[in-house]
Protein backbone atom coordinates (compact mmCIF):
# COMPACT_ATOMS: atom_id res chain seq x y z
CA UNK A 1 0.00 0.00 0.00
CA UNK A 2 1.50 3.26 -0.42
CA UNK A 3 4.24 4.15 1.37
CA UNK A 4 6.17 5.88 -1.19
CA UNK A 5 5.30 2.67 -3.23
CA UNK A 6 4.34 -0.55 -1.85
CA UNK A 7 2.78 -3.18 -3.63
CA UNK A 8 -0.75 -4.59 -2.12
CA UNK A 9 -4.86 -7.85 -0.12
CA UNK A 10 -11.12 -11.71 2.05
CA UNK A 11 -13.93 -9.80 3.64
CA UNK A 12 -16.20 -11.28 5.58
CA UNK A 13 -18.27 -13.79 4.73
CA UNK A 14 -21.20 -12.21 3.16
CA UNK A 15 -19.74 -9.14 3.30
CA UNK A 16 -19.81 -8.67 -1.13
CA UNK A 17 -22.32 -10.90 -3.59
CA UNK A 18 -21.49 -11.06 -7.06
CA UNK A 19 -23.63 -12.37 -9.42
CA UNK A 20 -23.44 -15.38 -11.81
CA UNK A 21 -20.40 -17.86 -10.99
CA UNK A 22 -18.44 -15.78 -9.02
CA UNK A 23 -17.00 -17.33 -5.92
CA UNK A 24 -14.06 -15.21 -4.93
CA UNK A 25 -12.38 -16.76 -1.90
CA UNK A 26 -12.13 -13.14 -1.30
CA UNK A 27 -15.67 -12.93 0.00
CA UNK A 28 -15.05 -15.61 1.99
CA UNK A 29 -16.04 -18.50 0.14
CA UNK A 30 -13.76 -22.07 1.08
CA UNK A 31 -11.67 -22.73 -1.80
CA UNK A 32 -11.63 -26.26 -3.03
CA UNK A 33 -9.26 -25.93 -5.62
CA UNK A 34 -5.24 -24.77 -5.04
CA UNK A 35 -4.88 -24.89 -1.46
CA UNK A 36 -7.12 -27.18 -0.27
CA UNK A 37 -5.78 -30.49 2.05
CA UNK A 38 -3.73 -31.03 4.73
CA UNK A 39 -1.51 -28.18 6.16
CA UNK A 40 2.18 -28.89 4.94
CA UNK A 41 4.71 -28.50 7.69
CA UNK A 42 8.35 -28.89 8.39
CA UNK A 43 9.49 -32.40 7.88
CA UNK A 44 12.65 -31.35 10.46
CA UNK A 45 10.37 -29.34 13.29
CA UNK A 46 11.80 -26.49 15.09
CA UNK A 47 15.73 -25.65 14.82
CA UNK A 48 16.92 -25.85 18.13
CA UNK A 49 20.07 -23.15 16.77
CA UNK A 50 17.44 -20.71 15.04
CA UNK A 51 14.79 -21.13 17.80
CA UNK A 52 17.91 -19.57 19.84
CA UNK A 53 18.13 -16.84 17.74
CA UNK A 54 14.24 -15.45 18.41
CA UNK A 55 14.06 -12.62 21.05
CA UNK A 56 13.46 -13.29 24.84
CA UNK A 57 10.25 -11.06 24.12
CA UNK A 58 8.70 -13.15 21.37
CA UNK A 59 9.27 -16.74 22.79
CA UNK A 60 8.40 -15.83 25.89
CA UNK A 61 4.99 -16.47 25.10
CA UNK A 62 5.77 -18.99 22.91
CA UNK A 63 3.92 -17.25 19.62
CA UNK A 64 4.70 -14.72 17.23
CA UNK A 65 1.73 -12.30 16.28
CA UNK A 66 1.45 -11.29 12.62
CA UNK A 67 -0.55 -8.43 11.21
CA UNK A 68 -1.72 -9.59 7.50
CA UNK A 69 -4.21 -8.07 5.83
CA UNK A 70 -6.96 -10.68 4.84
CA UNK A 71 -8.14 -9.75 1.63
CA UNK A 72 -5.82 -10.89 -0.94
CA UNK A 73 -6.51 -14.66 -2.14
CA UNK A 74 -4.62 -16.83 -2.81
CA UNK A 75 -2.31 -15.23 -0.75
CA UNK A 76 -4.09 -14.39 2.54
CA UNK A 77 -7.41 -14.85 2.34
CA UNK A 78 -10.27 -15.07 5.30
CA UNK A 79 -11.65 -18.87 5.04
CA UNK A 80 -14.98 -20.20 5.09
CA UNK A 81 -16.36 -18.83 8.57
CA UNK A 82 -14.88 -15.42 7.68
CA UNK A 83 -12.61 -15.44 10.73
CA UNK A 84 -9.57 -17.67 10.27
CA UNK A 85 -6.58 -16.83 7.87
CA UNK A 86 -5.45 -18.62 5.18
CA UNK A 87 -3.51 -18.44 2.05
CA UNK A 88 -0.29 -20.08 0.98
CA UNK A 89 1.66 -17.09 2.44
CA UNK A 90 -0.25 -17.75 5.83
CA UNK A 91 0.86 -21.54 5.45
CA UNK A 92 4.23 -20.63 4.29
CA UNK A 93 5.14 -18.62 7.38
CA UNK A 94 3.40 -20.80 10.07
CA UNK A 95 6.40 -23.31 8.58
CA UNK A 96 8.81 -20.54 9.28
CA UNK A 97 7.46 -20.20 12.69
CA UNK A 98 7.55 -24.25 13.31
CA UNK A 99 11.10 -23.93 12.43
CA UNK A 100 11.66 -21.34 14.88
CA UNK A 101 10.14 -23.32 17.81
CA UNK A 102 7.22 -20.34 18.02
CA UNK A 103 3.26 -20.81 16.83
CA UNK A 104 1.27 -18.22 15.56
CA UNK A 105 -1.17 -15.52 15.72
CA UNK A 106 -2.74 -13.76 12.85
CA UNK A 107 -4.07 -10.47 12.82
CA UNK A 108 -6.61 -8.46 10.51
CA UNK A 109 -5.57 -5.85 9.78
CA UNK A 110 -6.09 -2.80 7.01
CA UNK A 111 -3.02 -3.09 4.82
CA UNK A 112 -1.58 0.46 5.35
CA UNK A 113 -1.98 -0.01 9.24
CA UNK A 114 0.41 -3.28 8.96
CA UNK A 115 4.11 -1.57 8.85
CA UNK A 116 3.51 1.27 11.24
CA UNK A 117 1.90 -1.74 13.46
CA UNK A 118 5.16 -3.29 13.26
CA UNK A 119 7.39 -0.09 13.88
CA UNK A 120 5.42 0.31 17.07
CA UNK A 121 5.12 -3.06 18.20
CA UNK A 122 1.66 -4.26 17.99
CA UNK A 123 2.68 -6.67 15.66
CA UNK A 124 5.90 -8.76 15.91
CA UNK A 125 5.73 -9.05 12.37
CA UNK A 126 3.70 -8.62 8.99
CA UNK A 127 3.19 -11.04 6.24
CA UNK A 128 0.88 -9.56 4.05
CA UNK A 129 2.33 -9.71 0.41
CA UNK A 130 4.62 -7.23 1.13
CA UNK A 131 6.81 -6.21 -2.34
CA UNK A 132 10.54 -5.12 -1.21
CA UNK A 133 11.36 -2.28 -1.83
CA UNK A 134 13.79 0.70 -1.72
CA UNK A 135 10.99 3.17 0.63
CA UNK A 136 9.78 0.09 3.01
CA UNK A 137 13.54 -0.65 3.30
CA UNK A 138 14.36 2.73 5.02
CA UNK A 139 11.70 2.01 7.81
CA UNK A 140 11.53 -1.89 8.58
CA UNK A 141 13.81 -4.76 8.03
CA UNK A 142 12.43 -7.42 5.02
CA UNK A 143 13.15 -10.96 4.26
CA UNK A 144 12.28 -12.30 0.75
CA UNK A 145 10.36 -14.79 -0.04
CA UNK A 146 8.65 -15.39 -2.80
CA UNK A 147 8.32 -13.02 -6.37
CA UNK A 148 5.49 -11.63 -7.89
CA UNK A 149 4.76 -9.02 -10.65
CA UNK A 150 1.76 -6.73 -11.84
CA UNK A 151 -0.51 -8.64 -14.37
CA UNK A 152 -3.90 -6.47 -15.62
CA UNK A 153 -7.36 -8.27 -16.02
CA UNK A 154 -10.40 -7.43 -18.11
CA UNK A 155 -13.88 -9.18 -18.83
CA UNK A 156 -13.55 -12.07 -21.04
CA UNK A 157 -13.27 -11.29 -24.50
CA UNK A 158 -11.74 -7.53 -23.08
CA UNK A 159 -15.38 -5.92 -24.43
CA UNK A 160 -13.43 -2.47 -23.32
CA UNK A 161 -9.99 -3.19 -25.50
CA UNK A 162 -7.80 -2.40 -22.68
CA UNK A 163 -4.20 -2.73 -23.43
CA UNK A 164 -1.96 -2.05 -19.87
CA UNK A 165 0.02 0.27 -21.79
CA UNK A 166 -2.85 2.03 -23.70
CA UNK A 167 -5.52 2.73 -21.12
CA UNK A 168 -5.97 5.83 -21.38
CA UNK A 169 -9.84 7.00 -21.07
CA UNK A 170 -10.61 3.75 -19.61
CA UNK A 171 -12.16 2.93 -15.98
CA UNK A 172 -9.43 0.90 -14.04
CA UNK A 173 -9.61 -0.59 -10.80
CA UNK A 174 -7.03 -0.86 -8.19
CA UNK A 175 -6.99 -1.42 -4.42
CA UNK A 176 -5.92 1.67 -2.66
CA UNK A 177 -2.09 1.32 -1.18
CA UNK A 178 -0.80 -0.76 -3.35
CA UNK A 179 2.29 -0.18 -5.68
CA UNK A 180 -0.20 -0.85 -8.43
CA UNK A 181 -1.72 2.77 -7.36
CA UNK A 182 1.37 4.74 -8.40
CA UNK A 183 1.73 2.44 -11.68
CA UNK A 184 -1.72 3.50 -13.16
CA UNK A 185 -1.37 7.20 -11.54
CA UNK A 186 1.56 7.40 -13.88
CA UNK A 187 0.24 5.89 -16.57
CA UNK A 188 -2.31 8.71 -16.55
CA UNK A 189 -0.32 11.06 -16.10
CA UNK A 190 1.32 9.53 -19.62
CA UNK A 191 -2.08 9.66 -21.25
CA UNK A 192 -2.23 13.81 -20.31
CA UNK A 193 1.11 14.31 -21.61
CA UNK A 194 0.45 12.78 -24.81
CA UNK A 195 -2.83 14.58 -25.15
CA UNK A 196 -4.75 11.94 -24.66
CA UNK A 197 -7.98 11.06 -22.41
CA UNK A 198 -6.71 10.42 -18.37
CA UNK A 199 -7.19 7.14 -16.97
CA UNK A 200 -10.41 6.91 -14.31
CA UNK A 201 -8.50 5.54 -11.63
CA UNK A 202 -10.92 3.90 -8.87
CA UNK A 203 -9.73 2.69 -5.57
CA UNK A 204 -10.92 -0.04 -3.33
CA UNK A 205 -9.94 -1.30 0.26
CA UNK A 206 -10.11 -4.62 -0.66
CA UNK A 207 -8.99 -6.40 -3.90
CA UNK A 208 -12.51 -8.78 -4.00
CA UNK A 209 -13.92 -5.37 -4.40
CA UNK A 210 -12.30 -4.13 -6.96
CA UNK A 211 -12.29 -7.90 -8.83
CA UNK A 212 -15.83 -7.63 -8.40
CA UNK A 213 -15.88 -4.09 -10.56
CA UNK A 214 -14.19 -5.81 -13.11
CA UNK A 215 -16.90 -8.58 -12.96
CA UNK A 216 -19.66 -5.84 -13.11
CA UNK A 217 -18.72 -3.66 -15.60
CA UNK A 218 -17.96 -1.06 -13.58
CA UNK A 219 -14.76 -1.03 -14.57
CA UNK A 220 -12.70 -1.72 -18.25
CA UNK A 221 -9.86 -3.63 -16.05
CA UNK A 222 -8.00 -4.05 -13.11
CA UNK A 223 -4.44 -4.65 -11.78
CA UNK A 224 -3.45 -6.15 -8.86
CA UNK A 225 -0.17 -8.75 -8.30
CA UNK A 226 0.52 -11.52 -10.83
CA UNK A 227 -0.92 -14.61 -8.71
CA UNK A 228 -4.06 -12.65 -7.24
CA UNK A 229 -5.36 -11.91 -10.68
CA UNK A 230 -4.74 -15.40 -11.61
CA UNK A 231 -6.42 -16.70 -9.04
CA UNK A 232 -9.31 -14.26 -9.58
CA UNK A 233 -9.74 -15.42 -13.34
CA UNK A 234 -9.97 -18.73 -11.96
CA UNK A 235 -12.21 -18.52 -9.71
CA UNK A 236 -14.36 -16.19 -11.40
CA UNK A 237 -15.31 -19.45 -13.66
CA UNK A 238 -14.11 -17.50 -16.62
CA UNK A 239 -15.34 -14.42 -16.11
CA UNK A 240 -12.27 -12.68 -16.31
CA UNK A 241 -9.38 -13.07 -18.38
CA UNK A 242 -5.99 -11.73 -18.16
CA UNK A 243 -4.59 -9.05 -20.00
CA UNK A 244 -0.61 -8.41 -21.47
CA UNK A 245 2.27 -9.96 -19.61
CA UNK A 246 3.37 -9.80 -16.05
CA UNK A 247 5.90 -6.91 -15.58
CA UNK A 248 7.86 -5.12 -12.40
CA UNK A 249 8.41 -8.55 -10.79
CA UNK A 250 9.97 -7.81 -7.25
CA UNK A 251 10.21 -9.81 -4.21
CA UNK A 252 7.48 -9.75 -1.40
CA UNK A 253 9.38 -9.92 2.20
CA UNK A 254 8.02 -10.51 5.96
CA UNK A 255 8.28 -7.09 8.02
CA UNK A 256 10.66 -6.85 11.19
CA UNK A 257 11.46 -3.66 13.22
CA UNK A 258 14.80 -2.22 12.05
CA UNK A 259 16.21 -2.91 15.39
CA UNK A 260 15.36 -7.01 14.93
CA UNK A 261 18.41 -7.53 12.89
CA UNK A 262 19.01 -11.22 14.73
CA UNK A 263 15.37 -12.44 14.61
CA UNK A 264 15.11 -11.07 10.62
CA UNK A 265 18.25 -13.59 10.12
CA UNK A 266 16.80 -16.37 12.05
CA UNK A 267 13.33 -15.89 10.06
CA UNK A 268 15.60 -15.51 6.89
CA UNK A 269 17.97 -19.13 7.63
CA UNK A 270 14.26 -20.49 8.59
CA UNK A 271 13.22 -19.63 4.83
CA UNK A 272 16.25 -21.02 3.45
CA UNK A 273 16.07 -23.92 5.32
CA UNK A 274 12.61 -24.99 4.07
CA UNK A 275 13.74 -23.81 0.39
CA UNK A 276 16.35 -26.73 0.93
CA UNK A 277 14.07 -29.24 2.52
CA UNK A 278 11.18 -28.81 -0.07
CA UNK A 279 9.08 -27.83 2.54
CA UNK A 280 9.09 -24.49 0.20
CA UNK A 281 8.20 -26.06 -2.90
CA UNK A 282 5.71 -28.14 -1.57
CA UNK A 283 3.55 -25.31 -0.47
CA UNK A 284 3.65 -23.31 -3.43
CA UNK A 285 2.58 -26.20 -5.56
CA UNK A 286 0.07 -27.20 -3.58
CA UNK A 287 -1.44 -23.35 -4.08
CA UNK A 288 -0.07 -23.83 -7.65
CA UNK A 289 1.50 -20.56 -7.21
CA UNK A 290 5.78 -22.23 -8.23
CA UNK A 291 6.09 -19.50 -10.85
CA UNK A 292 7.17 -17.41 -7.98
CA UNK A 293 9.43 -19.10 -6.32
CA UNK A 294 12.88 -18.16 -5.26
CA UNK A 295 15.92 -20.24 -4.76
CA UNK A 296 17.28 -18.38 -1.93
CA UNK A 297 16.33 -15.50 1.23
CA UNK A 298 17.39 -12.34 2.10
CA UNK A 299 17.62 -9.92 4.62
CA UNK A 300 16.94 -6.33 2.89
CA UNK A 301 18.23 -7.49 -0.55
């Protein structure tokens, strides 16, 4: 969300009805496609070394509490009774956490809320789909993880003829905060300079909104990251379709106070470790989400 520019978000059950086919996980609706079955988890169990490495003040209580923002399926998503998290980044960390001897806690939160959380310590960490980059780096520690890019979706058969690099005079929706804000604000901002119609840029607090304004008509298109507008076309039952190739891939990274350089190495050697173990791989095939995957962790890379 923005923060100078941040990329990023399932509502409560109920909380948005669509029409037709549309079953966003978003809105709370179980998945029963990528993601569903047994939780995956550490083969190994918790790293006695690394579990040595978390601060006095996290294991004392023997959990680590994560502010996510629940909104952004497959990623982290709100399951069935609208209250637990889920999401292959939810299941990715809670093997993280295993390795570090600690379990977890997740946290709703609004996505702009989620970093200052941390940097005041409400939250011991966030894990919310969090791109890395040069702004978010001056004010919190990140570990990468995983790497994603912006991908653009219109209704099937694109009725509107939206190209991401001609949109100009179209309707586009985005979910406020995210780096995908500032992308389309400057792509505007193109469209004035060249003489040419501005971009109707409309916001929403959660991405199954602003899927769902796509799905409407509301708006030409949307863009959001690569594997939640997958997703969406998927489970939209072909609703949707996606639009020109996936570009600006960065890495996401979990959130640490800038002062938490040992525990954002211990999380970071945790990450490795379950890249090595196939722990890693595992999980992101099982939410058929691989394309992202990385082959090694970083602290602030």
């Amino acid at each position: 969300m923005i923060t100078g520019s941040l990329r990023r978000r399932v509502v409560a059950v109920g909380a948005l009805v669509l029409t037709g086919a549309l079953a966003l996980s978003a809105c709370g609706e179980k998945d029963e496609g990528p993601g569903a079955g047994d939780k995956i988890t550490p083969s190994g169990g918790t790293d006695a070394r690394l579990a040595g490495m978390v601060p006095a003040a996290v294991k004392s209580d023997g959990k680590i509490v994560i502010g996510t923002d629940a909104s952004y399926a497959p990623n982290e998503f709100l399951d069935a009774d609208g209250k637990t998290v889920t999401g292959w980044d939810k299941e990715l960390f809670d093997a993280v956490a295993t390795k570090l001897g600690l379990k977890t806690e997740w946290v709703s939160s609004k996505f702009d809320d989620i970093l200052p959380g941390v940097q005041s310590g409400k939250y011991e960490t966030g894990v919310s789909s969090f791109t890395i980059n040069p702004e978010r780096k001056k004010q919190v520690l990140m570990v990468s993880y995983f790497n994603a890019g912006t991908q653009w979706a219109t209704k099937k058969g694109n009725p509107g003829g939206v190209q991401p690099d001609n949109a100009c005079g179209k309707k586009v929706a985005v979910q406020t905060g995210t780096v995908q804000v500032e992308d389309i604000q400057k792509k505007s901002e193109a469209c004035k300079k060249a003489s040419k119609p501005a971009i109707t840029i409309d916001q929403y607090q959660g991405q199954d909104q602003a899927t769902a304004a796509i799905v409407s008509g509301k708006d030409d298109a949307g863009l959001a990251d690569s594997p939640i507008m997958a997703y969406a076309v998927k489970q939209t039952n072909g609703q949707l379709e996606l639009v020109g190739d996936i570009y600006d891939a960065a890495p996401y990274g979990y959130i640490l106070k800038k002062d938490q350089t040992q525990f954002a190495q211990a999380i970071q050697e945790a990450t490795k470790a379950l890249m090595q173990d196939g722990t890693y791989k595992k999980i992101l095939e099982k939410w058929n989400v691989q394309a992202g995957a990385l082959n090694d962790s970083a602290v602030n890379p």
